[in-house]
N, C-alpha and C. Protein backbone atom coordinates (compact mmCIF):
# COMPACT_ATOMS: atom_id res chain seq x y z
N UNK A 1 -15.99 12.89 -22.51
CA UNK A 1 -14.73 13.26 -21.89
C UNK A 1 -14.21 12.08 -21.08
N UNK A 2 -12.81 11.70 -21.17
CA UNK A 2 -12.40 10.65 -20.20
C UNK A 2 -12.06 10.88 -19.18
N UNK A 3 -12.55 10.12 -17.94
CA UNK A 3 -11.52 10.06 -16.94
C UNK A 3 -10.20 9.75 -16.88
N UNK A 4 -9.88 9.87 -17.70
CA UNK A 4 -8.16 9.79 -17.65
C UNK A 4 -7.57 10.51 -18.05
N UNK A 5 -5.87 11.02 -17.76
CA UNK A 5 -5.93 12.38 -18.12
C UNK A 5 -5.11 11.75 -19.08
N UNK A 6 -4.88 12.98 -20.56
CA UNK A 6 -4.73 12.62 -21.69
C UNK A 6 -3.25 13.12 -21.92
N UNK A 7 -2.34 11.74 -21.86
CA UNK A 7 -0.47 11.68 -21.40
C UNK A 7 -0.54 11.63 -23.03
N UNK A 8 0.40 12.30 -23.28
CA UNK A 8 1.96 11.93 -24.51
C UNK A 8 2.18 10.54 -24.53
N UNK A 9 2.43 10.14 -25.89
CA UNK A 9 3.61 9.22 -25.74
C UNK A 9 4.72 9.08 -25.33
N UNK A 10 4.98 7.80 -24.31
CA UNK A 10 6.15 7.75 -23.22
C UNK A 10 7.15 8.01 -24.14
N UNK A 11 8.37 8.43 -23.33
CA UNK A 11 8.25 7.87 -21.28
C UNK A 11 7.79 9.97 -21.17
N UNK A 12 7.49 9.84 -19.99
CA UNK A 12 7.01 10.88 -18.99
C UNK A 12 7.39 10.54 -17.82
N UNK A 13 6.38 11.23 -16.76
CA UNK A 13 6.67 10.90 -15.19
C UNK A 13 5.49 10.56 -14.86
N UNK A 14 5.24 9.85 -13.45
CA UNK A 14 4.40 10.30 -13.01
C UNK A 14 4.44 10.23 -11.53
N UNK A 15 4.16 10.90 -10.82
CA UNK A 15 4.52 11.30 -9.21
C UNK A 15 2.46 10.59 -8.39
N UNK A 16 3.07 9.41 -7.92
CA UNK A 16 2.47 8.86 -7.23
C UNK A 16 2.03 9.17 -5.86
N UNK A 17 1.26 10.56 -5.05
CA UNK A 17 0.61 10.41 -3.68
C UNK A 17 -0.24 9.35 -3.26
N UNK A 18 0.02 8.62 -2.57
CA UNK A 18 -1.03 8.02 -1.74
C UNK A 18 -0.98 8.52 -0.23
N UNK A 19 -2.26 8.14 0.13
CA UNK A 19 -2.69 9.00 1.62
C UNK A 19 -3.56 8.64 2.27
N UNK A 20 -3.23 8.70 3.68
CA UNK A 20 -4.76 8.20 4.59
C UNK A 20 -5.15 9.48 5.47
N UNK A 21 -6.31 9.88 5.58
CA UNK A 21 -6.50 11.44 5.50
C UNK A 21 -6.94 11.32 7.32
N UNK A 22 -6.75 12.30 8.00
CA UNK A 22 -7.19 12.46 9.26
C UNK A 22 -8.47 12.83 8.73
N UNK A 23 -9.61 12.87 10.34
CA UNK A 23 -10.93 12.96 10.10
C UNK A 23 -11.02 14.81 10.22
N UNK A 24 -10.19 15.87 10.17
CA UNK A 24 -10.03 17.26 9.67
C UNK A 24 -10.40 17.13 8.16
N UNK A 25 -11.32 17.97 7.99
CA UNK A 25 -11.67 18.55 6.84
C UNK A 25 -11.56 20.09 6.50
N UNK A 26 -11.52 20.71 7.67
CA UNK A 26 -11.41 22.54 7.37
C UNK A 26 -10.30 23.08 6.87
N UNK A 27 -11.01 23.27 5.66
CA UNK A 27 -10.00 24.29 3.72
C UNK A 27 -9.14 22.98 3.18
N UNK A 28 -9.65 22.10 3.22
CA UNK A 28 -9.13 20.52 2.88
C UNK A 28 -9.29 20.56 1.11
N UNK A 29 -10.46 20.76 1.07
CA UNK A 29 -11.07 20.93 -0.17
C UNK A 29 -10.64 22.09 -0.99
N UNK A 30 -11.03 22.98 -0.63
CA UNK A 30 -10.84 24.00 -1.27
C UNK A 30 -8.75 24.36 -1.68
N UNK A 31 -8.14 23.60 -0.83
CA UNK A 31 -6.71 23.68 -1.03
C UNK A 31 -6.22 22.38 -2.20
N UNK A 32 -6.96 21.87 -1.88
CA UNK A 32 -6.81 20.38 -3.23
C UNK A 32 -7.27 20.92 -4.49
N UNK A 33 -8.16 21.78 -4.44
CA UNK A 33 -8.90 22.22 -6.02
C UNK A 33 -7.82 23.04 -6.03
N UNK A 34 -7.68 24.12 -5.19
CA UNK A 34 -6.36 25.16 -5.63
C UNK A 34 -4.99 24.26 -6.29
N UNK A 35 -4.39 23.60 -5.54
CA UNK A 35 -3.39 22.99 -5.87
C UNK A 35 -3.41 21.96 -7.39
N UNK A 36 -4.57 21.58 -7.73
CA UNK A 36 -4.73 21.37 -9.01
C UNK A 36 -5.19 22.21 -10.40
N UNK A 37 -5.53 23.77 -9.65
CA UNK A 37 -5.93 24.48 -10.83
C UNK A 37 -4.22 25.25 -10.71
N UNK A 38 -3.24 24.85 -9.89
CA UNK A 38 -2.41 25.52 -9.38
C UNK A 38 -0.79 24.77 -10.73
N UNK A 39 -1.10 23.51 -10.41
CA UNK A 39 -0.56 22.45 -10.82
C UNK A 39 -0.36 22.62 -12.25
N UNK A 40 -1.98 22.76 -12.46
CA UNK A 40 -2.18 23.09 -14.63
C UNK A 40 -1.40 24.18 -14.77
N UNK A 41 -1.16 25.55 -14.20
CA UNK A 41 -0.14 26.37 -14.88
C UNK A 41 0.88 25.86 -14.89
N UNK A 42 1.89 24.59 -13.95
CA UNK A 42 3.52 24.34 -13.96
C UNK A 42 3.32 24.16 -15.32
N UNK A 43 4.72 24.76 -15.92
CA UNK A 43 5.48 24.35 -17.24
C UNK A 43 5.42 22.35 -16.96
N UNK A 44 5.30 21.65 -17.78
CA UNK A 44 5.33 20.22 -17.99
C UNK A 44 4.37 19.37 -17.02
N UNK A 45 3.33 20.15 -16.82
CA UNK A 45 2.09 19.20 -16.17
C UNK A 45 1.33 18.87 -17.49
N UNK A 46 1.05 17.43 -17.21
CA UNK A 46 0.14 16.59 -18.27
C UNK A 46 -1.13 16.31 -18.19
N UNK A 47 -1.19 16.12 -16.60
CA UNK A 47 -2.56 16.13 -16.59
C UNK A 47 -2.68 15.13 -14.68
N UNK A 48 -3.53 15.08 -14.44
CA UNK A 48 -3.95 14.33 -12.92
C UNK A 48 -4.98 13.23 -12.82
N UNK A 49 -5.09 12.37 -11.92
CA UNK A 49 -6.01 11.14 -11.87
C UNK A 49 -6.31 10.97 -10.61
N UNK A 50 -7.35 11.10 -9.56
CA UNK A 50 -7.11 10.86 -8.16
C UNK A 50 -8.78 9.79 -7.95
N UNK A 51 -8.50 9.13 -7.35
CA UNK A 51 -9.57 8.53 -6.40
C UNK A 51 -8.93 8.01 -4.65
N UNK A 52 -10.35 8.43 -3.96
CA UNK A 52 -10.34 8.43 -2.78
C UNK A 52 -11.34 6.97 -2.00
N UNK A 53 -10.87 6.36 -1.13
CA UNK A 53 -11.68 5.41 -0.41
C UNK A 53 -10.74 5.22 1.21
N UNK A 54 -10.62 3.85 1.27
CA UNK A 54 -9.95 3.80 2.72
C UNK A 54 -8.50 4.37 2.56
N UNK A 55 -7.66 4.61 1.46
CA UNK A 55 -6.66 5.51 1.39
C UNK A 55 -6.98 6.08 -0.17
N UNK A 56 -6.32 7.68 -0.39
CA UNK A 56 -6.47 8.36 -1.05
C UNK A 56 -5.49 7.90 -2.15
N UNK A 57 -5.20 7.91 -3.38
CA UNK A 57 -4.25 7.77 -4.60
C UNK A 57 -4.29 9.14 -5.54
N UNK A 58 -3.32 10.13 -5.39
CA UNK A 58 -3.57 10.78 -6.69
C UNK A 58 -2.08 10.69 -7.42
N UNK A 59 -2.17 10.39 -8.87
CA UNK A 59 -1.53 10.92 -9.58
C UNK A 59 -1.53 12.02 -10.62
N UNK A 60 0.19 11.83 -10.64
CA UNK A 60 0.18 13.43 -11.71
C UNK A 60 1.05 13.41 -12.62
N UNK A 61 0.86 13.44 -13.65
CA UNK A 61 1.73 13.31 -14.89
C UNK A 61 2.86 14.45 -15.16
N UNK A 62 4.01 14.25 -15.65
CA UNK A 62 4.42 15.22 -15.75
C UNK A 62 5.85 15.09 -17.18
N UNK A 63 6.50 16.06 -17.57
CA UNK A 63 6.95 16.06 -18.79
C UNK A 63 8.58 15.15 -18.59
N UNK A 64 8.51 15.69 -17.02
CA UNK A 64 10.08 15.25 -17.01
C UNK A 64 10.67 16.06 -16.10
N UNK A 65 12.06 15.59 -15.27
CA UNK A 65 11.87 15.76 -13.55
C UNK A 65 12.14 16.91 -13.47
N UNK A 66 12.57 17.68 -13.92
CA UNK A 66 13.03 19.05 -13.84
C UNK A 66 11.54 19.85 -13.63
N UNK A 67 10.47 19.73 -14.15
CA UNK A 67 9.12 20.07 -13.83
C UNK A 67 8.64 19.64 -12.56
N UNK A 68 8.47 18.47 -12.46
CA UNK A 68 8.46 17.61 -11.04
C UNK A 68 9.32 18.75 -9.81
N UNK A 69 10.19 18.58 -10.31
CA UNK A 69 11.07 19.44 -9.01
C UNK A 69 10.91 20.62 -8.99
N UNK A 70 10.22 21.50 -9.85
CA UNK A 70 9.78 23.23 -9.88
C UNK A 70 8.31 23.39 -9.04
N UNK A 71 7.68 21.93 -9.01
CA UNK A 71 6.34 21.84 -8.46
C UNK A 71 6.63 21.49 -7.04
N UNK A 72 7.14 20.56 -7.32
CA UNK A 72 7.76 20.52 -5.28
C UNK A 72 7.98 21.81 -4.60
N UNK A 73 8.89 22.58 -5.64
CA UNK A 73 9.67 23.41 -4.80
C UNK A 73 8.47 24.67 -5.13
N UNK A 74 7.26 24.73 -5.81
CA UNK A 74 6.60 26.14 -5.75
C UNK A 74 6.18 26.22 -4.56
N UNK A 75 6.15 27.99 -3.88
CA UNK A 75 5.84 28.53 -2.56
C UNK A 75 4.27 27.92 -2.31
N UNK A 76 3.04 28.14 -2.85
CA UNK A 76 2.22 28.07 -2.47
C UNK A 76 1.72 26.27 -2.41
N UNK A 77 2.38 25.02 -3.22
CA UNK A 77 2.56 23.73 -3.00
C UNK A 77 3.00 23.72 -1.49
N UNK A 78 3.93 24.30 -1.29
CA UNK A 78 4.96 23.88 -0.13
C UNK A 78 4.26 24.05 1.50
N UNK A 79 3.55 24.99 1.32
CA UNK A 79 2.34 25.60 2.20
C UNK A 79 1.34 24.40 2.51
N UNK A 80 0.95 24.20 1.39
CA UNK A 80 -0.27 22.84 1.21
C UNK A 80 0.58 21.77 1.96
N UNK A 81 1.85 21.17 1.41
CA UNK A 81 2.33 20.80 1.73
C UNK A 81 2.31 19.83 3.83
N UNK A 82 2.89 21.46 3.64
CA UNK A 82 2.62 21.54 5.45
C UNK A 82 1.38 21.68 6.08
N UNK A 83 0.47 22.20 5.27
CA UNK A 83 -0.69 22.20 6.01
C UNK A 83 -1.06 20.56 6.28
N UNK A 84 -0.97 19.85 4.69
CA UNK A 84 -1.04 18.62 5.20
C UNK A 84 -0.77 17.95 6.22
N UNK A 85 0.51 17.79 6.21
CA UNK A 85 0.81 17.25 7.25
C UNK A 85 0.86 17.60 8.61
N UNK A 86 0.12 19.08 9.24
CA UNK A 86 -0.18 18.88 10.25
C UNK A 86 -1.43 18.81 10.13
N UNK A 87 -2.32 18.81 9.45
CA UNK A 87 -3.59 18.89 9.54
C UNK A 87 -4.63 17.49 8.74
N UNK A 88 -4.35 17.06 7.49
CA UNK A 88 -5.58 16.76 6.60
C UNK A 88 -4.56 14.76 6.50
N UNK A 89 -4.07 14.78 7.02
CA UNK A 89 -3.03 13.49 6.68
C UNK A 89 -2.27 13.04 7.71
N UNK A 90 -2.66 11.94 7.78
CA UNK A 90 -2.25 10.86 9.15
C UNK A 90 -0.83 9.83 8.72
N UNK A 91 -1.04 9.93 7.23
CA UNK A 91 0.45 9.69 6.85
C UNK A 91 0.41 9.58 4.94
N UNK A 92 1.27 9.53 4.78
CA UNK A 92 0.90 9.54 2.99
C UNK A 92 2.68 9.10 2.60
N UNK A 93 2.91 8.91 1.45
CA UNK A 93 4.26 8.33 0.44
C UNK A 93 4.03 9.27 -0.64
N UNK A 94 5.12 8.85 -1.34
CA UNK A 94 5.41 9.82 -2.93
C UNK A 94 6.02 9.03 -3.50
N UNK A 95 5.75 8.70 -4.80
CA UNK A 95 6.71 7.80 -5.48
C UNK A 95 6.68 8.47 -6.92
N UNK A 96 8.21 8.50 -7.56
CA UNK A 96 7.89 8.72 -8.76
C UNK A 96 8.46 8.43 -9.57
N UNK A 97 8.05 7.90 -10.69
CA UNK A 97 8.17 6.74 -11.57
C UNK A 97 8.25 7.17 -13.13
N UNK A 98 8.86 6.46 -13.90
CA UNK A 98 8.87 6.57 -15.45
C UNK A 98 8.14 5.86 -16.04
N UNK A 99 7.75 6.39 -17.16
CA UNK A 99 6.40 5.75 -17.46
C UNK A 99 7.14 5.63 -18.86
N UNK A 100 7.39 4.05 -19.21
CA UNK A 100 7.99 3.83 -20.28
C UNK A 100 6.89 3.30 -20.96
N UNK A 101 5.74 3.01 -20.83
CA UNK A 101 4.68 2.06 -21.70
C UNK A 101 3.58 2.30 -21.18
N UNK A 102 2.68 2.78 -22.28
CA UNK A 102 0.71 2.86 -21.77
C UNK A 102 0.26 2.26 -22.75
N UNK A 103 -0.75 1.98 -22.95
CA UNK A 103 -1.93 1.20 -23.13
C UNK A 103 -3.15 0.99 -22.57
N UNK A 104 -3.97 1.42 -23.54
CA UNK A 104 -5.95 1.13 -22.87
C UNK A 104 -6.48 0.65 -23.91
N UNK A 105 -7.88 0.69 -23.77
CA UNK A 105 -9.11 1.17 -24.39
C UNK A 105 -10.16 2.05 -23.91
């Protein structure tokens, strides 16, 4: 199985979090797994990639912005959302980007 999550051929999206996490951990976890088993039901999610060290990076693939913007705007995201930011995050960005070209091995 790869660590990478397995995108379409471009273009797509992909919505860039990065984050530097306060030292709070209580339902930190357990709201990140929700929000990604949460994520796989949106209509046009592709798939997710996250690693964590002195700042956090997750991305999230997605079909195209109209999906993007149904995930922003779902009730129980929006919650997480805020919890974040008073609680699990000392500051974080969003960027989101078109993904006109991939390539690996």
């Amino acid at each position: 199985m790869s660590v990478f999550a397995s995108t379409p051929k471009p273009p797509y999206y992909a919505v860039i979090f990065t984050s530097v996490r306060t030292e709070n951990e209580l339902g930190y976890h357990g709201t990140t797994a929700r929000m990604v088993e949460l994520a796989r039901q949106q209509e046009g999610f592709l798939g997710t990639e996250s690693a964590r060290a002195e700042i956090g990076i997750t991305v999230s693939y997605w079909a195209d912005l109209e999906s993007i913007k149904k995930w922003k705007e779902n009730t129980e995201h929006l919650a997480a959302q805020e919890a974040g930011k008073n609680k699990w995050y000392s500051s974080y960005k969003v960027r989101i980007c078109k993904v006109e070209k991939d390539y690996g091995f």
